[in-house]
PDB file of N, CA and C in Angstrom:
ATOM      1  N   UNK A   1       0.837  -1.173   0.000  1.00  0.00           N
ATOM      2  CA  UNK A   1       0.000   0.000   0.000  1.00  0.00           C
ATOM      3  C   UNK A   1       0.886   1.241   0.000  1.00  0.00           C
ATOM      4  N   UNK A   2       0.505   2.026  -0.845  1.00  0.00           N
ATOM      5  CA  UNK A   2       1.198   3.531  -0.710  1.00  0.00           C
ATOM      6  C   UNK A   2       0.443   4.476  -0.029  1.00  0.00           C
ATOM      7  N   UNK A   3       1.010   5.493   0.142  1.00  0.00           N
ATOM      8  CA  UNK A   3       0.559   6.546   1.298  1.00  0.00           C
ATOM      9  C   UNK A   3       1.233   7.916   0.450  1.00  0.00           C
ATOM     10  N   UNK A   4       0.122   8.598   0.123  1.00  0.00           N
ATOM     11  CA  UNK A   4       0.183  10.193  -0.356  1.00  0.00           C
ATOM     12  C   UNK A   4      -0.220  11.429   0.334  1.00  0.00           C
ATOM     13  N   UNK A   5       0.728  11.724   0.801  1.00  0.00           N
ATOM     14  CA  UNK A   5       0.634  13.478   1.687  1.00  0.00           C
ATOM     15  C   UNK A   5      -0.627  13.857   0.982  1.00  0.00           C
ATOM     16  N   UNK A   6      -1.151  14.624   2.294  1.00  0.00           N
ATOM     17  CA  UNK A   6      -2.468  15.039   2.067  1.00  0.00           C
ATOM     18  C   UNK A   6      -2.082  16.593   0.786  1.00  0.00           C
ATOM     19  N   UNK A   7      -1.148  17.468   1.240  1.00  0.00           N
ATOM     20  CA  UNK A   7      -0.781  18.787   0.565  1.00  0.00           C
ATOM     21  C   UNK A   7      -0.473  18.074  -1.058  1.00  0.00           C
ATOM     22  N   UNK A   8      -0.064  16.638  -1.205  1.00  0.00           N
ATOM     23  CA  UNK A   8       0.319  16.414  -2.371  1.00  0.00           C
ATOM     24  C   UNK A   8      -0.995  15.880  -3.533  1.00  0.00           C
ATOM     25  N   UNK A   9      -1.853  15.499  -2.368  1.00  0.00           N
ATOM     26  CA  UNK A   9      -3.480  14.797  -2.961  1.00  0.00           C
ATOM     27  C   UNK A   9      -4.083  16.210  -3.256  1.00  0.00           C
ATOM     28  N   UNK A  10      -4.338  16.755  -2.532  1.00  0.00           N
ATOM     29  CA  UNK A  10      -5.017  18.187  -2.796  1.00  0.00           C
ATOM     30  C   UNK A  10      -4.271  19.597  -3.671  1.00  0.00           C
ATOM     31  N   UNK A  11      -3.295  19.647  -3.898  1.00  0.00           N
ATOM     32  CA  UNK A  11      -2.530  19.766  -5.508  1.00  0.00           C
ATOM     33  C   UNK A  11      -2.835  19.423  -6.604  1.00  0.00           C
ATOM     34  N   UNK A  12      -3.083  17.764  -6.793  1.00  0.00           N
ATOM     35  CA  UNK A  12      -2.986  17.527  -7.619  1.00  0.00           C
ATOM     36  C   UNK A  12      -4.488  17.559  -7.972  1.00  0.00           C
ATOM     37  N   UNK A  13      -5.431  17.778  -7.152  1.00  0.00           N
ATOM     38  CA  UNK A  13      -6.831  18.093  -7.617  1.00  0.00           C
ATOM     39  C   UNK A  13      -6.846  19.408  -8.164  1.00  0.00           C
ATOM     40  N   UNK A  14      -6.485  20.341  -7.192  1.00  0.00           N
ATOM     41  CA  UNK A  14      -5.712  21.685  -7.995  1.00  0.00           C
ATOM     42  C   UNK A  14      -5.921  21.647  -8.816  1.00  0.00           C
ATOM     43  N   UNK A  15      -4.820  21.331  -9.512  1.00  0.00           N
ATOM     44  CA  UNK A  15      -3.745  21.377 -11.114  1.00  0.00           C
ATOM     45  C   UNK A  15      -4.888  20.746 -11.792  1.00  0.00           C
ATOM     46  N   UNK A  16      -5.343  19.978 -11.845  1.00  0.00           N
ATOM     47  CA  UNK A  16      -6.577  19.227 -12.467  1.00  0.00           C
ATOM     48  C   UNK A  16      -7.702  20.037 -12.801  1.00  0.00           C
ATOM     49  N   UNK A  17      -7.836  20.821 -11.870  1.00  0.00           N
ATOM     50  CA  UNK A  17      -9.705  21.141 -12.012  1.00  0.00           C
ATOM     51  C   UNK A  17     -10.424  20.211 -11.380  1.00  0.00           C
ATOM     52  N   UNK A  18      -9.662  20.013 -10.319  1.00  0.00           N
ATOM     53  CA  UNK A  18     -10.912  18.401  -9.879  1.00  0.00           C
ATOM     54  C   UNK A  18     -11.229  19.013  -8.230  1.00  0.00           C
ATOM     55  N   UNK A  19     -12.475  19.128  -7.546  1.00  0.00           N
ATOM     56  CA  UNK A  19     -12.732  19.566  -6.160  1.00  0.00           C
ATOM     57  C   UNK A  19     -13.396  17.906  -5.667  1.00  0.00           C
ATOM     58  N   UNK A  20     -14.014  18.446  -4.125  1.00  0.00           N
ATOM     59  CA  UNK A  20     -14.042  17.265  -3.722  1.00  0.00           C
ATOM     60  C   UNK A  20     -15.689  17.631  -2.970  1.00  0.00           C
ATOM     61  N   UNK A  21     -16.945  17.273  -3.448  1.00  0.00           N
ATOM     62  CA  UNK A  21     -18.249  17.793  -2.530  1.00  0.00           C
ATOM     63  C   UNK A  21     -19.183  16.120  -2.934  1.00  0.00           C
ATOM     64  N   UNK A  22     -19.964  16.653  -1.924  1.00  0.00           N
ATOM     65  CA  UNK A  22     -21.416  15.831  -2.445  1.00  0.00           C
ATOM     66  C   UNK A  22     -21.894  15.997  -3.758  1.00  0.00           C
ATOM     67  N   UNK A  23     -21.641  14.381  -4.014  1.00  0.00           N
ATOM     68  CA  UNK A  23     -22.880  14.254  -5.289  1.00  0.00           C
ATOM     69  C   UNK A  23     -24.468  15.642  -5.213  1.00  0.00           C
ATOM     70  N   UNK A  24     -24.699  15.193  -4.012  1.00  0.00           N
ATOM     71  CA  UNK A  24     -25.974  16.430  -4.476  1.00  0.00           C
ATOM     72  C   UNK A  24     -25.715  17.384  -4.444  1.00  0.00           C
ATOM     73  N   UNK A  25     -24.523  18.425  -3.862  1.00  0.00           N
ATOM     74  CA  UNK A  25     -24.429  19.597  -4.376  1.00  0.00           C
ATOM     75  C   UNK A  25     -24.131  20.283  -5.970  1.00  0.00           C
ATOM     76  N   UNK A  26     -23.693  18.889  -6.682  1.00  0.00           N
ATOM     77  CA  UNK A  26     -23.626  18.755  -8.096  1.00  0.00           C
ATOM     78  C   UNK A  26     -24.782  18.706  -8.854  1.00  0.00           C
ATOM     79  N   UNK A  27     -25.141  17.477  -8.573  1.00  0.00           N
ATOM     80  CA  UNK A  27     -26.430  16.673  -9.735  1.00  0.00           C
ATOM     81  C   UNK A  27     -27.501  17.809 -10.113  1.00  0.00           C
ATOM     82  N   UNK A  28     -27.832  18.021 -11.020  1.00  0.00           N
ATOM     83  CA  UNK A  28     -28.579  19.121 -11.174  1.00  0.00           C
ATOM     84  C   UNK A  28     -28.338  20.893 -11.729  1.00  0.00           C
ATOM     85  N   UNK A  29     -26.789  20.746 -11.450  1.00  0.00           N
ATOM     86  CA  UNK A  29     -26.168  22.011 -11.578  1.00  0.00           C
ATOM     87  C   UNK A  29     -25.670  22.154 -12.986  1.00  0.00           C
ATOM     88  N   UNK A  30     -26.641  23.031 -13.755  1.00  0.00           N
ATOM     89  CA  UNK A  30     -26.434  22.898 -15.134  1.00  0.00           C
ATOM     90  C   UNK A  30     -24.622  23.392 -15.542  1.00  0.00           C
ATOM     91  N   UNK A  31     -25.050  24.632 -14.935  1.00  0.00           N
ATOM     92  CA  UNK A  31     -23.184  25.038 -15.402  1.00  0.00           C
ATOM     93  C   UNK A  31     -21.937  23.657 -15.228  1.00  0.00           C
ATOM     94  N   UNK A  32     -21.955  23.255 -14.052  1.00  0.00           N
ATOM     95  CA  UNK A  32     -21.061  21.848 -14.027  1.00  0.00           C
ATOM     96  C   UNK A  32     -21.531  21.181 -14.824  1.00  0.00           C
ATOM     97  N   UNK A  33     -22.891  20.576 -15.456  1.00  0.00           N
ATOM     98  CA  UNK A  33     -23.048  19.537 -16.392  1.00  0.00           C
ATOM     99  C   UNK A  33     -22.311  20.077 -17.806  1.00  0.00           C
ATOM    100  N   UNK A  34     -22.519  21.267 -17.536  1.00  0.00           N
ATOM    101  CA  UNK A  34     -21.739  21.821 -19.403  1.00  0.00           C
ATOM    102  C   UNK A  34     -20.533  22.031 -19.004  1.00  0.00           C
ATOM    103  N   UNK A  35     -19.890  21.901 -18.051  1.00  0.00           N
ATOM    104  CA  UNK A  35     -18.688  21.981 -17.970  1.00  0.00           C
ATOM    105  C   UNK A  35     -17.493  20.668 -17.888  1.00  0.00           C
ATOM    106  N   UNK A  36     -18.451  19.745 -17.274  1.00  0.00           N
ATOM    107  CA  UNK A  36     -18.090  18.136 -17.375  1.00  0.00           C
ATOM    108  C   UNK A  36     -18.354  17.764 -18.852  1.00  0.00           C
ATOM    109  N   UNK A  37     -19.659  18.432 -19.617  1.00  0.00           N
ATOM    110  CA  UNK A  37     -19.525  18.071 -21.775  1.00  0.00           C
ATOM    111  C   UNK A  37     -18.541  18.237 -22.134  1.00  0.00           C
ATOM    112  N   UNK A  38     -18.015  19.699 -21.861  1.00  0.00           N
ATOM    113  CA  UNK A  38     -17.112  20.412 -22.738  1.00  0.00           C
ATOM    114  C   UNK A  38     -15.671  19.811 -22.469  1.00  0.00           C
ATOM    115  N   UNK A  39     -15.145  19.070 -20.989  1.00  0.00           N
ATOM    116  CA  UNK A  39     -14.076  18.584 -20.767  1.00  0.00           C
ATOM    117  C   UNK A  39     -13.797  17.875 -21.548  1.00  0.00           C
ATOM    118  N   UNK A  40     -15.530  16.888 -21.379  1.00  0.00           N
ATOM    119  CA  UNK A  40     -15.206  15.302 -22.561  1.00  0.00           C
ATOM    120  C   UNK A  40     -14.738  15.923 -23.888  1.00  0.00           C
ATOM    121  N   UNK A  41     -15.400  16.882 -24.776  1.00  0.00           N
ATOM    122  CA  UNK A  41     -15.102  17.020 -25.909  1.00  0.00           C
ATOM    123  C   UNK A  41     -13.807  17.136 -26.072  1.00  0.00           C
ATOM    124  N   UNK A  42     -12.473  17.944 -25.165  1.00  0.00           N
ATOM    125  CA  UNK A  42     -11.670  18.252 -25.564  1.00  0.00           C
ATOM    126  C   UNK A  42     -10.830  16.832 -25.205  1.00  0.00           C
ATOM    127  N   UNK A  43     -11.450  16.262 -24.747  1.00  0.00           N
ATOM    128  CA  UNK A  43     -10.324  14.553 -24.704  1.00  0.00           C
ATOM    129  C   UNK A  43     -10.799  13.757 -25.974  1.00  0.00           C
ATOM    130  N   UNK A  44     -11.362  14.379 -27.014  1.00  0.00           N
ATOM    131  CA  UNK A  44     -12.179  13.683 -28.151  1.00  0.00           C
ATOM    132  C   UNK A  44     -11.373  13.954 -29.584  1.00  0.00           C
ATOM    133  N   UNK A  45     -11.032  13.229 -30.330  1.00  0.00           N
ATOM    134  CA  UNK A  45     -10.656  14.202 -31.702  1.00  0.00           C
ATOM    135  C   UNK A  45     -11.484  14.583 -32.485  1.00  0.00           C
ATOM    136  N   UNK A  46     -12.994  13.948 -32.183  1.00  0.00           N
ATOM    137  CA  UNK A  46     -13.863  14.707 -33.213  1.00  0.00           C
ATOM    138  C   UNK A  46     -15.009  14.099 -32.697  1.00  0.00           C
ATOM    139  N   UNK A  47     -15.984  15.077 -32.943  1.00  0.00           N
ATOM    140  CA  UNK A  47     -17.073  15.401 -31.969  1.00  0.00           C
ATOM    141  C   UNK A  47     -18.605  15.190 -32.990  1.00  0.00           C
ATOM    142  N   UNK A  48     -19.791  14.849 -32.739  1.00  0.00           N
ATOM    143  CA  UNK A  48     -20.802  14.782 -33.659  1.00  0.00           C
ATOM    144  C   UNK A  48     -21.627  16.132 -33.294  1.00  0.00           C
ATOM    145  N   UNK A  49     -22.731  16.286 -33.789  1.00  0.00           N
ATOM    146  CA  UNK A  49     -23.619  17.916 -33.864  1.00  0.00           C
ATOM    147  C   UNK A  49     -23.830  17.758 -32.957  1.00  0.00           C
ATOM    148  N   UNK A  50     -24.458  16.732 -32.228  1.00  0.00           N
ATOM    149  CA  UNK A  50     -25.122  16.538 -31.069  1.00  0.00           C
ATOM    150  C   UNK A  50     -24.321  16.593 -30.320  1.00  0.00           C
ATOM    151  N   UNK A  51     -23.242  16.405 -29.986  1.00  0.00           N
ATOM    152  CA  UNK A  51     -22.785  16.695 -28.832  1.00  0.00           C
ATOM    153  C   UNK A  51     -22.365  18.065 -28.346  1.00  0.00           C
ATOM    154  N   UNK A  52     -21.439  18.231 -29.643  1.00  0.00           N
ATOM    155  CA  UNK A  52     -21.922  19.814 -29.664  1.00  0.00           C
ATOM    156  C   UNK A  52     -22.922  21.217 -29.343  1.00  0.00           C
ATOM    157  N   UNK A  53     -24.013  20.709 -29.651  1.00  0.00           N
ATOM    158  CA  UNK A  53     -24.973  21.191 -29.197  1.00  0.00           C
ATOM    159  C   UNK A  53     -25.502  20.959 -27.978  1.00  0.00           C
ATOM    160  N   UNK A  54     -25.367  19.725 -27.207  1.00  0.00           N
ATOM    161  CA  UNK A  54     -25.190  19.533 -26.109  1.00  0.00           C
ATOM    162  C   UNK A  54     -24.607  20.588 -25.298  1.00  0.00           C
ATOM    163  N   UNK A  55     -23.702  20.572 -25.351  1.00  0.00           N
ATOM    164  CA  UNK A  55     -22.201  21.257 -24.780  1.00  0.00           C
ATOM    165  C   UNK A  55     -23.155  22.841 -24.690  1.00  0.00           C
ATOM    166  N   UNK A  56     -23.716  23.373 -25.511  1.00  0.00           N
ATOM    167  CA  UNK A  56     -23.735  24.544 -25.576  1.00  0.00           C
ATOM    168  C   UNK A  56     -22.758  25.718 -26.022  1.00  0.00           C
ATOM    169  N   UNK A  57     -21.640  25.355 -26.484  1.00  0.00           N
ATOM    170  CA  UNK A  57     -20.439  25.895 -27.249  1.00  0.00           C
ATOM    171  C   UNK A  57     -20.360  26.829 -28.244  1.00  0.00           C
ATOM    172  N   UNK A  58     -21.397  26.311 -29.029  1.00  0.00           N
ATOM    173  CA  UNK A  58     -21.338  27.555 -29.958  1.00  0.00           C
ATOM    174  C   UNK A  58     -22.456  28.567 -29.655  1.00  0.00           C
ATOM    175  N   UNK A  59     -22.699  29.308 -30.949  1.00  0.00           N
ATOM    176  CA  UNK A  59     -23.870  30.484 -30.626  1.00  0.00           C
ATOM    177  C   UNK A  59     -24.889  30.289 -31.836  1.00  0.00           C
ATOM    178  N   UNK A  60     -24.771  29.010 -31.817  1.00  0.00           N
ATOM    179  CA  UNK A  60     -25.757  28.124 -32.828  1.00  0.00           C
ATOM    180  C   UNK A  60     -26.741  27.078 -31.648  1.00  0.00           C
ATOM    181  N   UNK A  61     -28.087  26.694 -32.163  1.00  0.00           N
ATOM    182  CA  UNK A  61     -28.625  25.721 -31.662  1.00  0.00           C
ATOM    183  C   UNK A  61     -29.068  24.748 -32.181  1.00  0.00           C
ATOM    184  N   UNK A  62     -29.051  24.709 -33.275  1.00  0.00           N
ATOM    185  CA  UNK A  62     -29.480  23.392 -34.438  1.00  0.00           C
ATOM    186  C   UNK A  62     -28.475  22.874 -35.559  1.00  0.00           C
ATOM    187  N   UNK A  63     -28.993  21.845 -36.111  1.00  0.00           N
ATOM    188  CA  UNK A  63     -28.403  21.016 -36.716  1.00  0.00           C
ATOM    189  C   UNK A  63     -27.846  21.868 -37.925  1.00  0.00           C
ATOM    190  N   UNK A  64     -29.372  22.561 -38.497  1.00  0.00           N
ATOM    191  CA  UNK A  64     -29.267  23.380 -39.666  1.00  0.00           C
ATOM    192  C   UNK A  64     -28.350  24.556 -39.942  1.00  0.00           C
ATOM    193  N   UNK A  65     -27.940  25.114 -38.459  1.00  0.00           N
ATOM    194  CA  UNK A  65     -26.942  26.093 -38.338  1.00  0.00           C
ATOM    195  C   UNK A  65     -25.627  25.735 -38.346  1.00  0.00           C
ATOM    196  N   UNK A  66     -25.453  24.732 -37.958  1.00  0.00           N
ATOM    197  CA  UNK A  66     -23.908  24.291 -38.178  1.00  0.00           C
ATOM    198  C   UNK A  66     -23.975  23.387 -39.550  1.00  0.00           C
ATOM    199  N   UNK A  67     -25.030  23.418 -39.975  1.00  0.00           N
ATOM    200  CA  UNK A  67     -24.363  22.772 -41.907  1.00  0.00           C
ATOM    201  C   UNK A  67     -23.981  23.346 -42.383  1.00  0.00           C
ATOM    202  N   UNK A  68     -25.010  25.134 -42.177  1.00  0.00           N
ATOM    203  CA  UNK A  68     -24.744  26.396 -42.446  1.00  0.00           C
ATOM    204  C   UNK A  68     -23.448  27.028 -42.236  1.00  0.00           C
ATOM    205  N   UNK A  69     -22.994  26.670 -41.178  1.00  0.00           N
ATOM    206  CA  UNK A  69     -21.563  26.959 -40.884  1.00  0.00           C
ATOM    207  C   UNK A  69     -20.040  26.220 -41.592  1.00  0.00           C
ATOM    208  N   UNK A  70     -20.513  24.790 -42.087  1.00  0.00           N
ATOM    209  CA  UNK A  70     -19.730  24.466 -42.855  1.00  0.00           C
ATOM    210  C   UNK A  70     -20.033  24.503 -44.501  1.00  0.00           C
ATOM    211  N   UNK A  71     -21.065  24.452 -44.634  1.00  0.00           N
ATOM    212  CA  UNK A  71     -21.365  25.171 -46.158  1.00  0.00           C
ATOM    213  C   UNK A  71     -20.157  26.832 -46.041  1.00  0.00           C
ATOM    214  N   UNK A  72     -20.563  27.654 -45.660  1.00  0.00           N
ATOM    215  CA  UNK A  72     -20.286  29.244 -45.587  1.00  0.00           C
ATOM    216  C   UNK A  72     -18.731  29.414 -45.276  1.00  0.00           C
ATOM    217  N   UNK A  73     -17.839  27.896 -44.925  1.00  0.00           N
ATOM    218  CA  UNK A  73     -16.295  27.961 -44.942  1.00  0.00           C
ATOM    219  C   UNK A  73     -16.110  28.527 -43.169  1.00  0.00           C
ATOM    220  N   UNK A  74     -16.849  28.168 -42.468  1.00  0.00           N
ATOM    221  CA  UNK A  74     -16.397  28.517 -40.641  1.00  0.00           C
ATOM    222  C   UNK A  74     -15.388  27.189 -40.244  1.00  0.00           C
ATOM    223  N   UNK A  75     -15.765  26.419 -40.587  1.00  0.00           N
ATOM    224  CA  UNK A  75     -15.303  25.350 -40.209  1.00  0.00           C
ATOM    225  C   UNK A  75     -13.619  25.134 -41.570  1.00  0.00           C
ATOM    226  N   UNK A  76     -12.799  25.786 -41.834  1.00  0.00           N
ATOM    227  CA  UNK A  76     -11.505  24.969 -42.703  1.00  0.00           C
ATOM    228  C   UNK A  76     -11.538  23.580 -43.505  1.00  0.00           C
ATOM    229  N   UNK A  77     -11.331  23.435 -44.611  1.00  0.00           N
ATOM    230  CA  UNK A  77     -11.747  22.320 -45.401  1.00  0.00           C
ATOM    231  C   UNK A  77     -10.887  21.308 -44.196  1.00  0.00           C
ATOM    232  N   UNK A  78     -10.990  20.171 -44.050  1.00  0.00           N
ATOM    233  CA  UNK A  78     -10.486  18.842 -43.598  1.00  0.00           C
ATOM    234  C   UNK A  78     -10.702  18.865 -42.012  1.00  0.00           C
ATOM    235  N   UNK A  79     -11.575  19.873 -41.703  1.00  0.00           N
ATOM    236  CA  UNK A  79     -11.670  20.054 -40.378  1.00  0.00           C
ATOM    237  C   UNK A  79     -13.182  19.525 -39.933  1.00  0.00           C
ATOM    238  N   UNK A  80     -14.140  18.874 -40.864  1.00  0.00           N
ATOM    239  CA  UNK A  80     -15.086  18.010 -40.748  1.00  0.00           C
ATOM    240  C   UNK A  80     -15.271  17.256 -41.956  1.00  0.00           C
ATOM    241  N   UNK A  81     -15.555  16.256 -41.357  1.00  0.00           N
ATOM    242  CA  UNK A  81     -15.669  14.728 -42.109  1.00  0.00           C
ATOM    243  C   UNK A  81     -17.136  13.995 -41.664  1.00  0.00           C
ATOM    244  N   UNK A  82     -17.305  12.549 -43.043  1.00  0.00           N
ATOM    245  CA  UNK A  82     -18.390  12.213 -42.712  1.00  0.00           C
ATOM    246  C   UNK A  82     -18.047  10.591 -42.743  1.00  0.00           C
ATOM    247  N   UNK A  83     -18.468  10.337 -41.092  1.00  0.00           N
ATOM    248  CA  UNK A  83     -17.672   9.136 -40.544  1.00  0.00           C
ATOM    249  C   UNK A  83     -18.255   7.783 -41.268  1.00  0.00           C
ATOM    250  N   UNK A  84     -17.543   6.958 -41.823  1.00  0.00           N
ATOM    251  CA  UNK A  84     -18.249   5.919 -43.080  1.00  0.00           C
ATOM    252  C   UNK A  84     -18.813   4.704 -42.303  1.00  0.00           C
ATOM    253  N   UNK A  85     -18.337   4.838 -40.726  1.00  0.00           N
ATOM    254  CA  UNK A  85     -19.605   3.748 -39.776  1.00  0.00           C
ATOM    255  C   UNK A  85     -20.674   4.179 -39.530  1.00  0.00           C
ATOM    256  N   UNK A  86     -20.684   5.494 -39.776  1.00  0.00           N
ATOM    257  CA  UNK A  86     -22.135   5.616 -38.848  1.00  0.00           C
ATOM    258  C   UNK A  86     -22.487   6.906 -39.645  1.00  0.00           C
ATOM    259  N   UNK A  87     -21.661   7.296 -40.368  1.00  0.00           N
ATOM    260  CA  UNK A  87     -22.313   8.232 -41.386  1.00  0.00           C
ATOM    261  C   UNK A  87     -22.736   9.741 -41.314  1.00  0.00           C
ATOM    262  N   UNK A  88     -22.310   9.783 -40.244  1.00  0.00           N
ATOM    263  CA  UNK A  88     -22.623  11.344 -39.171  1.00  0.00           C
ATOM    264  C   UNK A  88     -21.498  12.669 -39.679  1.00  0.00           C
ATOM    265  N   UNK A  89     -22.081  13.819 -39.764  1.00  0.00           N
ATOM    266  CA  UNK A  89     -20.677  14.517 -40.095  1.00  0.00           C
ATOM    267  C   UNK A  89     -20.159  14.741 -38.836  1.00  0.00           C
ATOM    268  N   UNK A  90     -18.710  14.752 -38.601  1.00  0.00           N
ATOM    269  CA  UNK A  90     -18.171  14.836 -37.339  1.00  0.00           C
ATOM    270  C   UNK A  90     -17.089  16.473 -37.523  1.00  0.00           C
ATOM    271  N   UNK A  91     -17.281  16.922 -36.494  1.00  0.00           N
ATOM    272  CA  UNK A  91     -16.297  18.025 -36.133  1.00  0.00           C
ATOM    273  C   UNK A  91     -14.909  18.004 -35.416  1.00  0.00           C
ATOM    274  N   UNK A  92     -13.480  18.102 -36.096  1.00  0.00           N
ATOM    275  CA  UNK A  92     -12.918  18.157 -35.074  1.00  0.00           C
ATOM    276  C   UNK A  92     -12.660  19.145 -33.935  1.00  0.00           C
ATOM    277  N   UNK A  93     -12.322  18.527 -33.274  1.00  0.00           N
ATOM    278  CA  UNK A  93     -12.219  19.406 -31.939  1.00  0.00           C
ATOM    279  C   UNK A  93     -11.151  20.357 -31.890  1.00  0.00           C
ATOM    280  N   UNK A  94      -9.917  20.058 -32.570  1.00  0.00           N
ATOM    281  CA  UNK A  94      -9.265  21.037 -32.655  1.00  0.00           C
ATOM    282  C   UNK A  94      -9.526  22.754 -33.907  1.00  0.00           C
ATOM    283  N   UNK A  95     -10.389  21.918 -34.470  1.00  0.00           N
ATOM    284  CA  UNK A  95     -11.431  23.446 -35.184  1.00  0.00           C
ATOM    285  C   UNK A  95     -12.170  24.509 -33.863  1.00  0.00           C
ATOM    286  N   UNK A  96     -12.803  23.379 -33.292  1.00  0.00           N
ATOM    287  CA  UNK A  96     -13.234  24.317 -31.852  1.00  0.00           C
ATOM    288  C   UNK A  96     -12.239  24.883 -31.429  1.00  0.00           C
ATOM    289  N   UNK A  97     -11.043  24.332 -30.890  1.00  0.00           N
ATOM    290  CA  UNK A  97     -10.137  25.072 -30.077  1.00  0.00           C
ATOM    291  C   UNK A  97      -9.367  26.075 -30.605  1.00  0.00           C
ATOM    292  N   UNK A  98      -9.237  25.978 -32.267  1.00  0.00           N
ATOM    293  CA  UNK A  98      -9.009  26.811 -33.228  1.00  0.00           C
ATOM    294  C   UNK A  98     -10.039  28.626 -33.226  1.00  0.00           C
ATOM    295  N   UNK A  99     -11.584  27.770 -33.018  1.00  0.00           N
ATOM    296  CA  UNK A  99     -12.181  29.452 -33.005  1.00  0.00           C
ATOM    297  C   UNK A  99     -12.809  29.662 -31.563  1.00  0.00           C
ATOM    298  N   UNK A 100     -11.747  29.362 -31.041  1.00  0.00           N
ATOM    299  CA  UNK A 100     -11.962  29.589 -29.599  1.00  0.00           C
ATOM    300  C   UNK A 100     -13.278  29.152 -28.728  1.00  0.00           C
ATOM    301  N   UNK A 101     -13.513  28.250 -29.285  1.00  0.00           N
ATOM    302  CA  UNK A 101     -14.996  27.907 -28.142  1.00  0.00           C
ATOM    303  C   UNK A 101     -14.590  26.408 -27.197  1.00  0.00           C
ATOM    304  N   UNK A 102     -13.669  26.254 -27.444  1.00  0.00           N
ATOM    305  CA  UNK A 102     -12.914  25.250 -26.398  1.00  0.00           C
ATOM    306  C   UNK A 102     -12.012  25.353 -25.922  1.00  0.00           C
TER     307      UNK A 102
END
């Protein structure tokens, strides 16, 4: 068994972004739920509409606005694709982090 200094456990939550409360002071708390989306996305290389829109990220709310957005050149050619399992257009994530919404 190992043993980690308490100053060294609570650092490294720190550095993380990670705190330590009750489940119920969470569950329910929309800002943390979009803030736990938006983490996942950026551990993702490419993201579908829906999740996106999930997230709340852009200053779009539908499907139709972000086709719109890659029709109109927002999105950089090779920076969405249309995934040949499942057929979905996918966004990468580093386009987000590119126009700053991640």
């Amino acid at each position: 068994m190992q043993v980690v200094a308490v100053n060294d456990f609570l650092n490294h939550l720190k550095e993380n972004g990670l705190v330590i409360g009750k489940a119920s002071e969470f569950v329910g708390n929309l800002e943390f739920d979009l803030q736990v989306k938006r983490n996942q996305l950026k551990k993702q290389k490419a993201v579908t509409f829906k999740q996106v829109l999930d997230a709340k990220i852009l200053p779009v709310k539908s499907k139709t606005a972000l086709e719109y957005w890659i029709e109109k050149g927002k999105f950089k050619p090779g920076e969405t694709y249309k995934c040949a399992k499942t057929n979905r257009i996918m966004i990468l994530t580093s386009a987000l982090v590119r126009l700053n919404y991640l």
